[in-house]
PDB file of N, CA and C in Angstrom:
ATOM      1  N   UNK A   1       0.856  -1.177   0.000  1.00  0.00           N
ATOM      2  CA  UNK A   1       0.000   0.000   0.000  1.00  0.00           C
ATOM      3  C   UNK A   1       0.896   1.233   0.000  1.00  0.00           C
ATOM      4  N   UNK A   2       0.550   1.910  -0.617  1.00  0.00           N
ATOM      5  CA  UNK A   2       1.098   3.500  -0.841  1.00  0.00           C
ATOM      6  C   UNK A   2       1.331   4.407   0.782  1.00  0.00           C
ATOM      7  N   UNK A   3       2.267   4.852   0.587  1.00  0.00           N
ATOM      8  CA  UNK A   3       1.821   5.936   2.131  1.00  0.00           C
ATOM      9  C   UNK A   3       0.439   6.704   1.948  1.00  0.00           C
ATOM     10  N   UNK A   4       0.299   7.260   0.977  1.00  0.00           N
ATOM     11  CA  UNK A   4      -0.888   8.521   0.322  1.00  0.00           C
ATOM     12  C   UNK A   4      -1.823   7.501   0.611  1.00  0.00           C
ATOM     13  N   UNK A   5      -1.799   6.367   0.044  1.00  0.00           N
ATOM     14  CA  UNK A   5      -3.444   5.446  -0.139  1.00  0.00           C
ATOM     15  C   UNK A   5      -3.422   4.962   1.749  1.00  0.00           C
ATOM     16  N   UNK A   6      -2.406   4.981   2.466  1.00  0.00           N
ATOM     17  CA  UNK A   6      -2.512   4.524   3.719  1.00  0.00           C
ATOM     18  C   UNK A   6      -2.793   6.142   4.703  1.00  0.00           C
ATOM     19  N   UNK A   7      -2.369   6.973   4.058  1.00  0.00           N
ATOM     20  CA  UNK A   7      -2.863   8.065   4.974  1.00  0.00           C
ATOM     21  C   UNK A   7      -4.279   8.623   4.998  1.00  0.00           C
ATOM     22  N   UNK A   8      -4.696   8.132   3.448  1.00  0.00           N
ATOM     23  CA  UNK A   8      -6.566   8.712   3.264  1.00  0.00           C
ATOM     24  C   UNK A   8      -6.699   7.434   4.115  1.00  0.00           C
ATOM     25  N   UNK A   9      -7.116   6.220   4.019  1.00  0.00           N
ATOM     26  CA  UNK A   9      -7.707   5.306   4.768  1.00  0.00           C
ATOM     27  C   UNK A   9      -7.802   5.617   6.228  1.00  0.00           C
ATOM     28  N   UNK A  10      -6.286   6.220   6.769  1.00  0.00           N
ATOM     29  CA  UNK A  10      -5.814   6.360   8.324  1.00  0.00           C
ATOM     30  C   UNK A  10      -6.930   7.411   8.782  1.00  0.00           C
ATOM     31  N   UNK A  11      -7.664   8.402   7.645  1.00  0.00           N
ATOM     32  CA  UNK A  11      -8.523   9.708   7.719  1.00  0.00           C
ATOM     33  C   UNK A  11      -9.903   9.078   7.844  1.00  0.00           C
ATOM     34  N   UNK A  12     -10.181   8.763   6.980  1.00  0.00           N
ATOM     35  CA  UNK A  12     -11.389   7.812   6.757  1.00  0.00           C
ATOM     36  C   UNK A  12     -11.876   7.190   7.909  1.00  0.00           C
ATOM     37  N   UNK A  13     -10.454   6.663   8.341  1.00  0.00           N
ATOM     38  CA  UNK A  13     -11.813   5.182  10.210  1.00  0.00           C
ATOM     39  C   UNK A  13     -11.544   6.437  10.877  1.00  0.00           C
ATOM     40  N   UNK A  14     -11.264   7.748  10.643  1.00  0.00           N
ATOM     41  CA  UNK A  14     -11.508   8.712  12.225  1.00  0.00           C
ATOM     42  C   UNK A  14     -13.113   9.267  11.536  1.00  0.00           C
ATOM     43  N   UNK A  15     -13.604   9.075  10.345  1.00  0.00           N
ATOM     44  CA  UNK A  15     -14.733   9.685  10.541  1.00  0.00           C
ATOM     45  C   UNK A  15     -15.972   8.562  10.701  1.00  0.00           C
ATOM     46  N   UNK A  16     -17.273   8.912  11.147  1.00  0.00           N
ATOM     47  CA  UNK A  16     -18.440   8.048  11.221  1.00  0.00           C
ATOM     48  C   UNK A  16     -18.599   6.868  10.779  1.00  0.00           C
ATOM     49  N   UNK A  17     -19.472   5.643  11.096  1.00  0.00           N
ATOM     50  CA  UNK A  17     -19.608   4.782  10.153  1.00  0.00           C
ATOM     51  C   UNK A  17     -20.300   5.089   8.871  1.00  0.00           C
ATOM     52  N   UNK A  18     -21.299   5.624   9.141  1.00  0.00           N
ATOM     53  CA  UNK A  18     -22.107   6.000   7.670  1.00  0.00           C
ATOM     54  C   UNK A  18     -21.094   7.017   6.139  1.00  0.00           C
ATOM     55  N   UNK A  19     -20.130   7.909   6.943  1.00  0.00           N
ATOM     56  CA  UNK A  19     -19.429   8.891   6.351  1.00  0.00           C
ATOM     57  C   UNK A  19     -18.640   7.867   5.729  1.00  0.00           C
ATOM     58  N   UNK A  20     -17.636   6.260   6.262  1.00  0.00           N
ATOM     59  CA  UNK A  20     -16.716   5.338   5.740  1.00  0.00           C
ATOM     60  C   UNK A  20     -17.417   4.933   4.876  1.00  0.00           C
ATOM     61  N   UNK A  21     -18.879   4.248   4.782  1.00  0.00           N
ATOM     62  CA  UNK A  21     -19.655   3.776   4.018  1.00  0.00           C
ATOM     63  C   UNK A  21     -19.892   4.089   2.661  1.00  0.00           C
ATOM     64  N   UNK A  22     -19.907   5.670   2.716  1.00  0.00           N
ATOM     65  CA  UNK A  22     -20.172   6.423   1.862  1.00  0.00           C
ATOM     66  C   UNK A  22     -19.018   6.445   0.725  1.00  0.00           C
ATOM     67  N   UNK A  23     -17.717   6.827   1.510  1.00  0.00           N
ATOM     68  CA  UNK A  23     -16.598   6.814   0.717  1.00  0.00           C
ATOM     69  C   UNK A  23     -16.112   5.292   0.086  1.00  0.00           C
ATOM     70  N   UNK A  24     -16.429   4.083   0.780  1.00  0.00           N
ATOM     71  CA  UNK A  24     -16.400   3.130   0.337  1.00  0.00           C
ATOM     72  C   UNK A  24     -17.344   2.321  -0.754  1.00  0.00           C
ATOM     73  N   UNK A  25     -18.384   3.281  -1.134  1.00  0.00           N
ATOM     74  CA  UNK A  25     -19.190   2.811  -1.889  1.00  0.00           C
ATOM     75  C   UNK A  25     -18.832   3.319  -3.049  1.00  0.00           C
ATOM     76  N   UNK A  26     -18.316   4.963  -3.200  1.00  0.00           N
ATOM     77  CA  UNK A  26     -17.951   5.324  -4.206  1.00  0.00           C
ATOM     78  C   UNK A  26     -16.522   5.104  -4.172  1.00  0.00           C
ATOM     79  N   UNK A  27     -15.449   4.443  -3.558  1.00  0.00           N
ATOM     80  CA  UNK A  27     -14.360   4.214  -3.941  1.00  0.00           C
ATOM     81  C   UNK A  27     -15.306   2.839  -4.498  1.00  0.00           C
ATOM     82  N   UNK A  28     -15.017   1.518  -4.385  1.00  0.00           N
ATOM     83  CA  UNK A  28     -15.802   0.449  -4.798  1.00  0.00           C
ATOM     84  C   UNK A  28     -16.462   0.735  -6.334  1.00  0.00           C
ATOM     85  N   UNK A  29     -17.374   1.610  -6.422  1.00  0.00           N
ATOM     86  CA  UNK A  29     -18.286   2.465  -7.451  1.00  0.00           C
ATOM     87  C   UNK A  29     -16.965   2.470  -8.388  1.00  0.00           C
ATOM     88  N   UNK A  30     -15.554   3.238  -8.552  1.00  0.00           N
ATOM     89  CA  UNK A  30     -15.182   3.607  -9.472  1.00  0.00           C
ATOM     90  C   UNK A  30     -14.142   2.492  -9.506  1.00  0.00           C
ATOM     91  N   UNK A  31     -13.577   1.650  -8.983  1.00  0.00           N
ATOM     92  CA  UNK A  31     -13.135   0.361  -9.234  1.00  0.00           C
ATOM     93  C   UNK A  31     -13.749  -0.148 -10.698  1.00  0.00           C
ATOM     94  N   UNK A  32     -14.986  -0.316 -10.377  1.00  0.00           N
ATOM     95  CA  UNK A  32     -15.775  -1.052 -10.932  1.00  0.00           C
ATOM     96  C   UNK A  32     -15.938  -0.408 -12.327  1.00  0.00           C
ATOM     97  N   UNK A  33     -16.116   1.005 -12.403  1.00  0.00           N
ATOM     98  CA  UNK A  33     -16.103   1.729 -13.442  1.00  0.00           C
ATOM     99  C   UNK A  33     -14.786   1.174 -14.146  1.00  0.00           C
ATOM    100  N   UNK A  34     -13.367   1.385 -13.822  1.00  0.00           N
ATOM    101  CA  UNK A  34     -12.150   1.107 -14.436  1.00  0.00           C
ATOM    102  C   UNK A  34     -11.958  -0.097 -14.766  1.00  0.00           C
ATOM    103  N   UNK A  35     -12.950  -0.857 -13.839  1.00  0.00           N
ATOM    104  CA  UNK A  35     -12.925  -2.828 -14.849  1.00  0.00           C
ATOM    105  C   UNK A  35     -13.599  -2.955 -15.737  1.00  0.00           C
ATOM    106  N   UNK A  36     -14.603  -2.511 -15.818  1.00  0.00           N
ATOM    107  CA  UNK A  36     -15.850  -2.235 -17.042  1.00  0.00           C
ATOM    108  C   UNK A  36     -15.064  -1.453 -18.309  1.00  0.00           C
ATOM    109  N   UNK A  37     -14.421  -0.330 -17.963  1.00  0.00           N
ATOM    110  CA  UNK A  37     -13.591   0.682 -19.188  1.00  0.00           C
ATOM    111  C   UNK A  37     -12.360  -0.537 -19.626  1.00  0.00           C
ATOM    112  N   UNK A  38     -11.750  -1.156 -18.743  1.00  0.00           N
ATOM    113  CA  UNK A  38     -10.638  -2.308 -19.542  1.00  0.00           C
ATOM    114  C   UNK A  38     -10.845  -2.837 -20.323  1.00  0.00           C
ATOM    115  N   UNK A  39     -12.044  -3.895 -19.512  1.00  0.00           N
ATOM    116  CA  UNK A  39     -12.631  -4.658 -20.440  1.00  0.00           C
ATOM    117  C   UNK A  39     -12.808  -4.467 -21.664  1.00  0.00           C
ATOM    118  N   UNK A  40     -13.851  -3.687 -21.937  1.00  0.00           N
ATOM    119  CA  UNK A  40     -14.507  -2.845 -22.872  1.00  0.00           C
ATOM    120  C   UNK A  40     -13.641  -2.743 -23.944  1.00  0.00           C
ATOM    121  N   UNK A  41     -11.961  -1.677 -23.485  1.00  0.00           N
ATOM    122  CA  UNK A  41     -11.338  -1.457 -24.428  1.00  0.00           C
ATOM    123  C   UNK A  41     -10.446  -2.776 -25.017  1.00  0.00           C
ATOM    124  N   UNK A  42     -10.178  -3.667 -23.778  1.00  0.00           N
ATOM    125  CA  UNK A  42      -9.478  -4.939 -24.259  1.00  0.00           C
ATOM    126  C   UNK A  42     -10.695  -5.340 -25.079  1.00  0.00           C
ATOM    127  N   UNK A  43     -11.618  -6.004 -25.261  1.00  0.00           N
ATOM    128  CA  UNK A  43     -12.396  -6.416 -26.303  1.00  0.00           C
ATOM    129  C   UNK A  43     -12.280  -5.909 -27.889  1.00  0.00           C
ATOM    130  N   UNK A  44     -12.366  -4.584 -27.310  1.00  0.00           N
ATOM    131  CA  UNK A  44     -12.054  -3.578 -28.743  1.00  0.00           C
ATOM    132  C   UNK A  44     -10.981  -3.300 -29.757  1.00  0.00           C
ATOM    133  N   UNK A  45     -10.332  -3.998 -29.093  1.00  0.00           N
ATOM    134  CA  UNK A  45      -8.619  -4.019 -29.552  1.00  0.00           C
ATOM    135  C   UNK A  45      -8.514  -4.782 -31.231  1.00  0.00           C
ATOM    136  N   UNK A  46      -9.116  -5.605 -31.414  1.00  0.00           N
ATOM    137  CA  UNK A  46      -9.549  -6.385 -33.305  1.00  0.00           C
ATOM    138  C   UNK A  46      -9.968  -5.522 -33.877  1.00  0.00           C
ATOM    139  N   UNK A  47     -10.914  -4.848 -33.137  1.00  0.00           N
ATOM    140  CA  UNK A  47     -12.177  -3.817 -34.325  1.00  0.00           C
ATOM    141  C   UNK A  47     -11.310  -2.929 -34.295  1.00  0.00           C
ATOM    142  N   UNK A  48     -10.647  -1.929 -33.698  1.00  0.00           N
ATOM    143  CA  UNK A  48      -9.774  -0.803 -33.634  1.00  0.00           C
ATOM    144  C   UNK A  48      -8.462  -1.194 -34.638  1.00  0.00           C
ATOM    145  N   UNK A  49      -7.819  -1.770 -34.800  1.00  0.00           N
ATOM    146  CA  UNK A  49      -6.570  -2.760 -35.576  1.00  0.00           C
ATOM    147  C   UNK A  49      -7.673  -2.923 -37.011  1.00  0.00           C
ATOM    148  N   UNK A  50      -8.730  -2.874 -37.335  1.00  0.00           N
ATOM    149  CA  UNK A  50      -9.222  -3.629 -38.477  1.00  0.00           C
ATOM    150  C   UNK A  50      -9.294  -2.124 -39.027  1.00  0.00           C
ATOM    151  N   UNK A  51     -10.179  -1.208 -38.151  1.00  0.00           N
ATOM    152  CA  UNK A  51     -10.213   0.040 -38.811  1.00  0.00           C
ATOM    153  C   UNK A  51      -9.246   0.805 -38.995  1.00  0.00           C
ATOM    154  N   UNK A  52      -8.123   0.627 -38.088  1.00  0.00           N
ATOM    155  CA  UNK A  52      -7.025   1.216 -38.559  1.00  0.00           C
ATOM    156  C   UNK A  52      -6.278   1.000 -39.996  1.00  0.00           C
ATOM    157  N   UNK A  53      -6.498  -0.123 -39.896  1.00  0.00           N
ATOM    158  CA  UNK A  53      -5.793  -0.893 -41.617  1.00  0.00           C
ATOM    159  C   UNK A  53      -6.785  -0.751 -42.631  1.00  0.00           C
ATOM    160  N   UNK A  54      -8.099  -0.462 -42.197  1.00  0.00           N
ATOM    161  CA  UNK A  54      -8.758  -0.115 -43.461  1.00  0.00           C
ATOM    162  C   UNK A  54      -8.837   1.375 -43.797  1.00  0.00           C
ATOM    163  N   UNK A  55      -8.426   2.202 -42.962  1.00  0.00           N
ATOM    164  CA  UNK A  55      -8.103   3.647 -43.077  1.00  0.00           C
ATOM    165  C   UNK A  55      -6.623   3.808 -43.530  1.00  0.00           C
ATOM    166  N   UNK A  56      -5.963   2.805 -43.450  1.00  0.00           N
ATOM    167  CA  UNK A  56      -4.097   3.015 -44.085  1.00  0.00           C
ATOM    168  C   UNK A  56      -4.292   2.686 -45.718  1.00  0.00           C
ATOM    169  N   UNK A  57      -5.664   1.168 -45.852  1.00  0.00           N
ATOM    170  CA  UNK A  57      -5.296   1.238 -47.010  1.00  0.00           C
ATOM    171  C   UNK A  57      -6.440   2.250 -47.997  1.00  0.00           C
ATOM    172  N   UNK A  58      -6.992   2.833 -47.952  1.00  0.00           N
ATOM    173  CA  UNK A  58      -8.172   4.077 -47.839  1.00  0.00           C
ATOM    174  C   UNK A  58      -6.964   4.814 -48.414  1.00  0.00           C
ATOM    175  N   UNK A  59      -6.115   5.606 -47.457  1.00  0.00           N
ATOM    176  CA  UNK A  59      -4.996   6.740 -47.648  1.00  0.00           C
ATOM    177  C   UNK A  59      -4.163   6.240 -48.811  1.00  0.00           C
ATOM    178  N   UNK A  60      -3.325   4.820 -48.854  1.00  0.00           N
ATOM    179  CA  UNK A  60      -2.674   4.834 -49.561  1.00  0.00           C
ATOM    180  C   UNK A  60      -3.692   4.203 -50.990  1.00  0.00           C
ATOM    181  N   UNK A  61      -4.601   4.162 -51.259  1.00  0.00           N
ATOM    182  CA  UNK A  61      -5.306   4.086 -52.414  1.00  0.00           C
ATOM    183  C   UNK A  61      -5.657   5.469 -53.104  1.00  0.00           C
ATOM    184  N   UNK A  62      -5.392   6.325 -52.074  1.00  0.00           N
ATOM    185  CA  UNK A  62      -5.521   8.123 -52.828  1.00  0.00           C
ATOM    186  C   UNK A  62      -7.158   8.813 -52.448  1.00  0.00           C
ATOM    187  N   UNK A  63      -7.616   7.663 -51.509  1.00  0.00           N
ATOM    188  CA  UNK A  63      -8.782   8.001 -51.088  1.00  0.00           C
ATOM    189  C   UNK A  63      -9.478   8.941 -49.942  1.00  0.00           C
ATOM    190  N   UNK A  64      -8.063   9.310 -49.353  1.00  0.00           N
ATOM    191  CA  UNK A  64      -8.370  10.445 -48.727  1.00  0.00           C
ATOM    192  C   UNK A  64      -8.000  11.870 -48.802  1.00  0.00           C
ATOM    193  N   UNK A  65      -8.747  12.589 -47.516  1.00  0.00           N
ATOM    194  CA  UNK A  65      -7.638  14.214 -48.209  1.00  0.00           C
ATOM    195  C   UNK A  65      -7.353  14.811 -47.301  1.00  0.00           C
ATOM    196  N   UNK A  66      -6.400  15.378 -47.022  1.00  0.00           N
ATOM    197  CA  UNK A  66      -5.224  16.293 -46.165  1.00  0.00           C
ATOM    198  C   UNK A  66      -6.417  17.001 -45.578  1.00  0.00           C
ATOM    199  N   UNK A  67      -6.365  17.585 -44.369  1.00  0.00           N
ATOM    200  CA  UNK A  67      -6.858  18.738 -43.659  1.00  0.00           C
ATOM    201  C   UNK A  67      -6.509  20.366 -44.468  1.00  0.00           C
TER     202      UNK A  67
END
């Protein structure tokens, strides 16, 4: 554990139970968010690689145009 991640926690059990609860639901809450966003993008990783190569060969066929 981090000092920083051990000094919020050390803050945290001095306040209420309901106040720990709270912060533990939305720490928990965004865990969960960042496993869902992995996932998501690990899945995506073929389709992203497919469109990329169909946009390289797009460009080098003369099919696109400069900004």
């Amino acid at each position: 554990m981090t000092q920083l991640l051990d000094k919020a926690l050390t803050e945290i059990a001095k306040l209420a139970q309901p106040e720990q609860d709270a912060i533990a639901a939305i720490l928990l809450e965004e865990l969960a968010s960042e496993q869902r966003w992995a996932t998501s993008f690990e899945k995506s990783q073929d389709l992203l690689a497919k469109l990329a190569d169909e946009a390289l060969a797009e460009d080098q066929a003369g099919l696109t145009k400069p900004f």
